[in-house]
Protein backbone atom coordinates (compact mmCIF):
# COMPACT_ATOMS: atom_id res chain seq x y z
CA UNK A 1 22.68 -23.67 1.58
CA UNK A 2 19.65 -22.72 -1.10
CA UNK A 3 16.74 -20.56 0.46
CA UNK A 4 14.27 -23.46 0.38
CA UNK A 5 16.70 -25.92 1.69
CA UNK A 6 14.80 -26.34 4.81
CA UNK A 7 16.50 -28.45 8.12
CA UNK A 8 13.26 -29.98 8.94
CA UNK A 9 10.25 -27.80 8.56
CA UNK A 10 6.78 -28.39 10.19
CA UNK A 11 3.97 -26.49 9.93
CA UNK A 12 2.74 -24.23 13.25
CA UNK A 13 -0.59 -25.74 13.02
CA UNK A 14 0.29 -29.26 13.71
CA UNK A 15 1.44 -28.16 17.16
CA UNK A 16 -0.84 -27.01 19.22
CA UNK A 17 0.91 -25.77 22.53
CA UNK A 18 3.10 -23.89 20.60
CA UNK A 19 0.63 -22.43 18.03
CA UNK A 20 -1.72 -21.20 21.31
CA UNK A 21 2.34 -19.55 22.15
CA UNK A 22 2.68 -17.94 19.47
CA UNK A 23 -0.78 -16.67 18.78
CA UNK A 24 -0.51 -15.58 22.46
CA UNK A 25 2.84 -13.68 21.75
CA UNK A 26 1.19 -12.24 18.32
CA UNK A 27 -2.07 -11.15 20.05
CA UNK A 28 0.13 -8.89 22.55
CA UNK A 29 1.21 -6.90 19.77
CA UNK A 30 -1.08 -6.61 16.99
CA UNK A 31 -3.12 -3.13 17.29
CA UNK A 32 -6.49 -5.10 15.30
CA UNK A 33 -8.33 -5.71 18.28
CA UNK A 34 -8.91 -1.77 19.20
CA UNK A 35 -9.47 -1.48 15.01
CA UNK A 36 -11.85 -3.91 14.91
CA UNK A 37 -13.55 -3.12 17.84
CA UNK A 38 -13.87 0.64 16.35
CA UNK A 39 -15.16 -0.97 13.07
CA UNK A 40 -18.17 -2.81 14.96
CA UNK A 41 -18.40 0.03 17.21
CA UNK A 42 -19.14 2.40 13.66
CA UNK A 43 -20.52 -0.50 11.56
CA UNK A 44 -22.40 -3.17 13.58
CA UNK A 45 -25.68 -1.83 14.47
CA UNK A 46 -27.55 -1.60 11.32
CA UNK A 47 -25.59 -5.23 10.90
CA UNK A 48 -27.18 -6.22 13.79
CA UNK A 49 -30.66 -5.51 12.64
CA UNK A 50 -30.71 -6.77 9.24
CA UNK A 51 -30.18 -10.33 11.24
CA UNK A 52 -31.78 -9.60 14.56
CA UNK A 53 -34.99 -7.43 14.54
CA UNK A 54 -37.79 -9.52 15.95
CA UNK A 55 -36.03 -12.32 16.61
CA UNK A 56 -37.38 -14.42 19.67
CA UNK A 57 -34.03 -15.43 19.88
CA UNK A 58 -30.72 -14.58 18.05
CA UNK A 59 -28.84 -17.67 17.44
CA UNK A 60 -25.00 -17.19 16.50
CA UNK A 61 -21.82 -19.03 15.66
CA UNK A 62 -18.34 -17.78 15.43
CA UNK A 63 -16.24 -20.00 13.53
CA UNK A 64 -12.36 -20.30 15.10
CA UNK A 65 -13.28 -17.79 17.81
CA UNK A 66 -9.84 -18.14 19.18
CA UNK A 67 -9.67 -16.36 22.83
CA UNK A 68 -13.14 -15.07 22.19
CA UNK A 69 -12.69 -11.30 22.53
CA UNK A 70 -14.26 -10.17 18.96
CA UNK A 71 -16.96 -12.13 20.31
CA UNK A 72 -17.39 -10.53 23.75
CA UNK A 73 -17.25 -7.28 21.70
CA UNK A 74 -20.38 -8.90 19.25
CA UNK A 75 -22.32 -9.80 21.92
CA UNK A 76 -22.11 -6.72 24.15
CA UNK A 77 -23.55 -4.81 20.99
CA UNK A 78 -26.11 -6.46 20.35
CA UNK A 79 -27.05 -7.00 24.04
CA UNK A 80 -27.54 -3.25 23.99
CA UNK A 81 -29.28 -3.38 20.94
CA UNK A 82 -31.92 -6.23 22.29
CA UNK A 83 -31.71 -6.09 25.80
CA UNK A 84 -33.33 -9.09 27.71
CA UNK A 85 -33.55 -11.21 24.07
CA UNK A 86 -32.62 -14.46 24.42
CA UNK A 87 -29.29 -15.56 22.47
CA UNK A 88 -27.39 -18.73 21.50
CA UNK A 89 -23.99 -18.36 21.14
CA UNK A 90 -22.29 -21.48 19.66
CA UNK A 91 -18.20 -21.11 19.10
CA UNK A 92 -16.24 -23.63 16.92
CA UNK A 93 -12.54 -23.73 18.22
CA UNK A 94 -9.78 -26.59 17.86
CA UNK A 95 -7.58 -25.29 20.12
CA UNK A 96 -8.18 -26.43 23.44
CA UNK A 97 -6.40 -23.71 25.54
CA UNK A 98 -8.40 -21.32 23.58
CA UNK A 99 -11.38 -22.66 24.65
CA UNK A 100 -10.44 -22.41 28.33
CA UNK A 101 -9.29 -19.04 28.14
CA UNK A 102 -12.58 -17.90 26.15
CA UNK A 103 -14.58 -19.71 28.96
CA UNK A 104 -12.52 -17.38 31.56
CA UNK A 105 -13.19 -14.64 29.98
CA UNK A 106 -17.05 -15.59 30.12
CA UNK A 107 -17.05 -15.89 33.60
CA UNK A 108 -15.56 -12.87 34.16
CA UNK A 109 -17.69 -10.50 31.72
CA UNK A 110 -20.63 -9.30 33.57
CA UNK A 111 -24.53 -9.32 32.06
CA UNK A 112 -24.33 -12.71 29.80
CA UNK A 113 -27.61 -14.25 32.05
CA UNK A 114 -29.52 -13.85 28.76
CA UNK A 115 -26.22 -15.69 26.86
CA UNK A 116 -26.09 -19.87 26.36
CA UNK A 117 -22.91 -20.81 25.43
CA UNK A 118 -21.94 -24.12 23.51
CA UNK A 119 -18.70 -25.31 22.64
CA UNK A 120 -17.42 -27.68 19.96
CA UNK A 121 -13.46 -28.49 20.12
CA UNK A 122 -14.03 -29.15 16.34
CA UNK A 123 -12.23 -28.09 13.15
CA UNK A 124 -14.33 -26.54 10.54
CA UNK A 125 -13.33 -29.28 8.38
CA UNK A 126 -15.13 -31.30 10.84
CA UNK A 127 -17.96 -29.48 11.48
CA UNK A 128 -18.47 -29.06 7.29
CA UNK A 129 -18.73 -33.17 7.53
CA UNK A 130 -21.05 -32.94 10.48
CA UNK A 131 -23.45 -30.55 8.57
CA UNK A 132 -23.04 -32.41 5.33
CA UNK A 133 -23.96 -35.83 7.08
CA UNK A 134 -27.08 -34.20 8.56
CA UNK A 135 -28.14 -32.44 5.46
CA UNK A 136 -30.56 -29.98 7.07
CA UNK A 137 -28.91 -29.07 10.44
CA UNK A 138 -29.30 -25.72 12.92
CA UNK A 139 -29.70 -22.83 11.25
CA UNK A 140 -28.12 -19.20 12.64
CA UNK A 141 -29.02 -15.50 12.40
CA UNK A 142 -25.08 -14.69 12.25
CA UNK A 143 -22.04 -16.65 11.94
CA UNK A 144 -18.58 -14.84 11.73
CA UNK A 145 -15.26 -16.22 11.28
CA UNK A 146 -12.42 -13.99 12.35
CA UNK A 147 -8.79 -14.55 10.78
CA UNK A 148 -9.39 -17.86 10.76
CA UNK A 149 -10.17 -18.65 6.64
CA UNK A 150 -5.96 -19.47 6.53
CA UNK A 151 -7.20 -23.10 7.47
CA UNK A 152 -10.11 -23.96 5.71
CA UNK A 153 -8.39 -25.89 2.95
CA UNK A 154 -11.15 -25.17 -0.03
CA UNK A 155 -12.68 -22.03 0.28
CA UNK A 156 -15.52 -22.09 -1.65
CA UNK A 157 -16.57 -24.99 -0.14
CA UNK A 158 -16.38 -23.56 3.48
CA UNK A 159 -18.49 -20.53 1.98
CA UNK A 160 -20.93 -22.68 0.64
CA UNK A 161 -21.45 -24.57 3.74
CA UNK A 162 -21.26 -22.25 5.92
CA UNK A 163 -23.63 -19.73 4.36
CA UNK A 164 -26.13 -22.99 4.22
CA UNK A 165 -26.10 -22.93 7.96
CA UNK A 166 -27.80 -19.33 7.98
CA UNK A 167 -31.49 -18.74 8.42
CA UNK A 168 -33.16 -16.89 5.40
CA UNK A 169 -32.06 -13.09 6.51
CA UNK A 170 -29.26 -14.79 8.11
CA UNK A 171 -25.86 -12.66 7.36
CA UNK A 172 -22.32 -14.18 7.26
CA UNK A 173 -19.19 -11.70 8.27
CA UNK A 174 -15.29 -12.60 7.38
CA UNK A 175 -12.54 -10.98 8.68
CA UNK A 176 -9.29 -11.86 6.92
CA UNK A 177 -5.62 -10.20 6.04
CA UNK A 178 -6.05 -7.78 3.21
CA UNK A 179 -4.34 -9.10 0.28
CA UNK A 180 -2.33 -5.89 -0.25
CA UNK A 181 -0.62 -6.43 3.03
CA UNK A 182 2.55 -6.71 4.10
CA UNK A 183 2.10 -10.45 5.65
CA UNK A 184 0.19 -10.93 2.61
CA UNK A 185 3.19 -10.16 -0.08
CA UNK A 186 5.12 -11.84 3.00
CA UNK A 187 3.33 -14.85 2.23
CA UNK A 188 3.25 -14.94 -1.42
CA UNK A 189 7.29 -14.00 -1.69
CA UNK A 190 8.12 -16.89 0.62
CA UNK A 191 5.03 -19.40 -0.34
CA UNK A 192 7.23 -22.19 -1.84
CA UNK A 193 10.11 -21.47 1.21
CA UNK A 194 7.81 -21.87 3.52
CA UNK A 195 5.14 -24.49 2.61
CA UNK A 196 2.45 -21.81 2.85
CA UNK A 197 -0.41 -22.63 -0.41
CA UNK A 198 -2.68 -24.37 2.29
CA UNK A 199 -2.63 -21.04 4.15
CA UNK A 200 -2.16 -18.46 1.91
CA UNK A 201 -5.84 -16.66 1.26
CA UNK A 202 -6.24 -12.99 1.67
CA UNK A 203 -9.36 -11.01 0.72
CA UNK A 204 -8.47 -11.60 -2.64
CA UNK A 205 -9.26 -15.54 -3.14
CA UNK A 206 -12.91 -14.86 -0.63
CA UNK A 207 -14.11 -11.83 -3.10
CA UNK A 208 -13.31 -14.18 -6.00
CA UNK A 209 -15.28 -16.89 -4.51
CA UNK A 210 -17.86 -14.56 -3.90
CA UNK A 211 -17.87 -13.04 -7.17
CA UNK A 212 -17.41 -16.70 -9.08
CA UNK A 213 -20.95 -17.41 -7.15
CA UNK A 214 -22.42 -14.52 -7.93
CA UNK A 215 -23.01 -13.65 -4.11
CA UNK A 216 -23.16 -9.87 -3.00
CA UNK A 217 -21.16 -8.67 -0.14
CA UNK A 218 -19.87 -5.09 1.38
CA UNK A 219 -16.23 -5.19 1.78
CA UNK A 220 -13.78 -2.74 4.16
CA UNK A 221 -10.77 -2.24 4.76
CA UNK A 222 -8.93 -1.67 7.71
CA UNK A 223 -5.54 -0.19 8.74
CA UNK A 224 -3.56 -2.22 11.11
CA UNK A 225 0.23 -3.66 11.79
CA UNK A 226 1.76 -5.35 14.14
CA UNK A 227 4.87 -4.64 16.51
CA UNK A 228 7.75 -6.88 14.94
CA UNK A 229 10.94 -5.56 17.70
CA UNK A 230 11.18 -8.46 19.31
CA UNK A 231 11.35 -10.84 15.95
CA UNK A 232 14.61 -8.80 15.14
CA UNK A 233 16.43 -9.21 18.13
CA UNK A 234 16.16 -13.02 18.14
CA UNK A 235 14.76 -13.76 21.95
CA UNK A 236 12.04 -16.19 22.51
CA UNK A 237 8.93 -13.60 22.27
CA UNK A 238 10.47 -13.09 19.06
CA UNK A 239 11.04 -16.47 17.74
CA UNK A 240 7.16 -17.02 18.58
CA UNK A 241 6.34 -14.31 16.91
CA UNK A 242 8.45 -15.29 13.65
CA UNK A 243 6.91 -18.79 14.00
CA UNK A 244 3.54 -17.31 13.88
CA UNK A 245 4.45 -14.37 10.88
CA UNK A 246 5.25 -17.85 9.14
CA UNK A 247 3.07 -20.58 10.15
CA UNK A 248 6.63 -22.49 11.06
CA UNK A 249 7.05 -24.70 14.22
CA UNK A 250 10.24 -23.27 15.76
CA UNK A 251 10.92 -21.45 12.50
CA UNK A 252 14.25 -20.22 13.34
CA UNK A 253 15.88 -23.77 13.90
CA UNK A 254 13.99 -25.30 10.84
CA UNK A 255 14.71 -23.36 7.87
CA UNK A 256 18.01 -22.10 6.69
CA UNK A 257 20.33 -19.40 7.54
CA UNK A 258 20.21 -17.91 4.19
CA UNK A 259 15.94 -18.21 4.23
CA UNK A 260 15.78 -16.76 7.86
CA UNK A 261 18.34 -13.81 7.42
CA UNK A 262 16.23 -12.88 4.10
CA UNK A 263 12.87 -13.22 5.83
CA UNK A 264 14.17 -10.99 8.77
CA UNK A 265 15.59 -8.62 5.97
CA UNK A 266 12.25 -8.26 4.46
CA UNK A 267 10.38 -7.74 7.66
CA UNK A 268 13.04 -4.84 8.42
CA UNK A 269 13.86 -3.33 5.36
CA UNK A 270 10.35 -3.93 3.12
CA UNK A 271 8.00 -0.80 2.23
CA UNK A 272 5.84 -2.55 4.84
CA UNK A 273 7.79 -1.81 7.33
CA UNK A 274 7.39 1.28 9.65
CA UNK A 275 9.71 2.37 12.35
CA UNK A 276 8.01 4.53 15.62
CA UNK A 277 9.73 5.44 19.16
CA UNK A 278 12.31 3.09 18.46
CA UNK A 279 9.97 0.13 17.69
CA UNK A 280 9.49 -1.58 14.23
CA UNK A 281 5.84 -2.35 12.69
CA UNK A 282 4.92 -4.18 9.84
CA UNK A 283 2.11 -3.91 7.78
CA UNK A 284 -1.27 -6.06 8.93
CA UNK A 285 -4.12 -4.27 7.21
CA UNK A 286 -7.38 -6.53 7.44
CA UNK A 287 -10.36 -6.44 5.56
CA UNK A 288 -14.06 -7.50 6.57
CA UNK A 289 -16.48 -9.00 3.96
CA UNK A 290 -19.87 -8.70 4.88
CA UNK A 291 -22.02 -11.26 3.18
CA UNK A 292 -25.45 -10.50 1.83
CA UNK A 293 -28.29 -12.76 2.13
């Protein structure tokens, strides 16, 4: 059977209990949270006062917020940094289970009196038409969007709307796959296989946004991978984690033998791949774009 002869292929996004499964499954084994957490730790403060200083009250968004710990991580920083200020924390997630577990996590994280939350089960896509309807909507001091640009459809048009939603000092901060990494060239190998060109944006396609538009930015990068074992053994925290590496509902019953057994050779055998104690890694270096004013 030909590589791109696919059984019955449907994309992880349009599923989503098993997409909050296999982020779950991914999430246990990716080592970005303790990198990005040292990044903000190293990088956030003088972030945090180009958009804060003298604000009466800081008014954020995080864009596909997920499970919410970046944004517990945010907030705790600039908590220290403005004690007592008032802030507005608005998150944009689709995925309902996310949203519960994010609230958990709320109640559970100590010193957020000072913290309104407000949540909108809302795609970007339909937030962008909500703020396009309204033509001059709420306005925010920070809005981030954490690995969540794979599912904006047209990127500069998120950009664009997105940065309208910022007060004038207001700063906008993307964290997204580095384009030279390994899911990266994973994705751009197996694009047509896979039914990835929706999805497929790296660093790459936001700096040439940026750069098309003539907007300044700071950009880092930052080393991570993530703990791939399981995927080449074949049990069930595996196949999540395959259907997640892929975007693929139940990727290992819906594509080929031939596509899966060359997919699993690349995640073993690629220069992205790094073998510790017994335990294979591949190659998930991020980057963060931090947008000027």
């Amino acid at each position: 059977m030909p590589l791109d002869m696919a059984l019955s292929t449907k994309s992880l996004t349009k599923d989503p209990n098993r997409y909050a499964q296999a982020y779950t499954v991914f999430q246990s084994r990716v080592s970005e949270h303790q990198i990005i957490q040292d990044f903000f730790n190293e990088k956030l403060e003088d972030y945090i006062n180009s958009f804060a200083k003298d604000k009466e009250t800081i008014k954020i968004l995080g864009v596909g917020s997920g499970t919410g710990e970046p944004d517990l991580n945010i907030l705790k920083q600039i908590q220290a940094l403005y004690p007592g200020v008032p802030i507005i924390y608005e998150v944009l997630e689709p995925n309902v289970e996310h949203i519960s577990k994010f609230k958990a996590a709320v109640s559970s994280t100590p010193n957020l009196k000072n913290v309104t939350f407000v949540w909108h089960q809302l795609t970007n896509k339909e937030f962008e038409k909500q703020v396009r309807e309204k033509k001059e909507g709420k306005k925010f001091d920070f809005i981030h969007m954490i690995q969540m640009m794979y599912y904006v459809g047209d990127v500069a048009s998120t950009i664009q709307c997105f940065r309208h939603c910022l007060e004038k000092t207001g700063r906008l901060m993307i964290i997204i796959m580095s384009g030279s990494s390994g899911i990266a060239k994973l994705w751009q190998k197996y694009e047509h296989h896979l039914k990835l060109s929706d999805f497929n944006i790296s660093t790459d396609q936001i700096m040439e946004v940026l750069e098309e538009q003539d907007i300044s930015y700071q950009y880092f990068e930052l080393e991570s991978d993530v703990e791939i074992t399981d995927c080449l053994k074949g049990n069930e925290h595996g196949n999540l984690l395959l259907d997640f590496l892929t975007l693929t509902c139940n990727f290992s019953e819906s594509v080929s033998t031939a596509l899966k057994a060359e997919i699993l050779e690349y995640l073993h055998s690629s220069e992205y791949n790094t073998e510790r104690e017994g335990k294979n890694f591949f190659d998930n270096k991020m980057g963060v774009i931090m947008v000027d004013p």
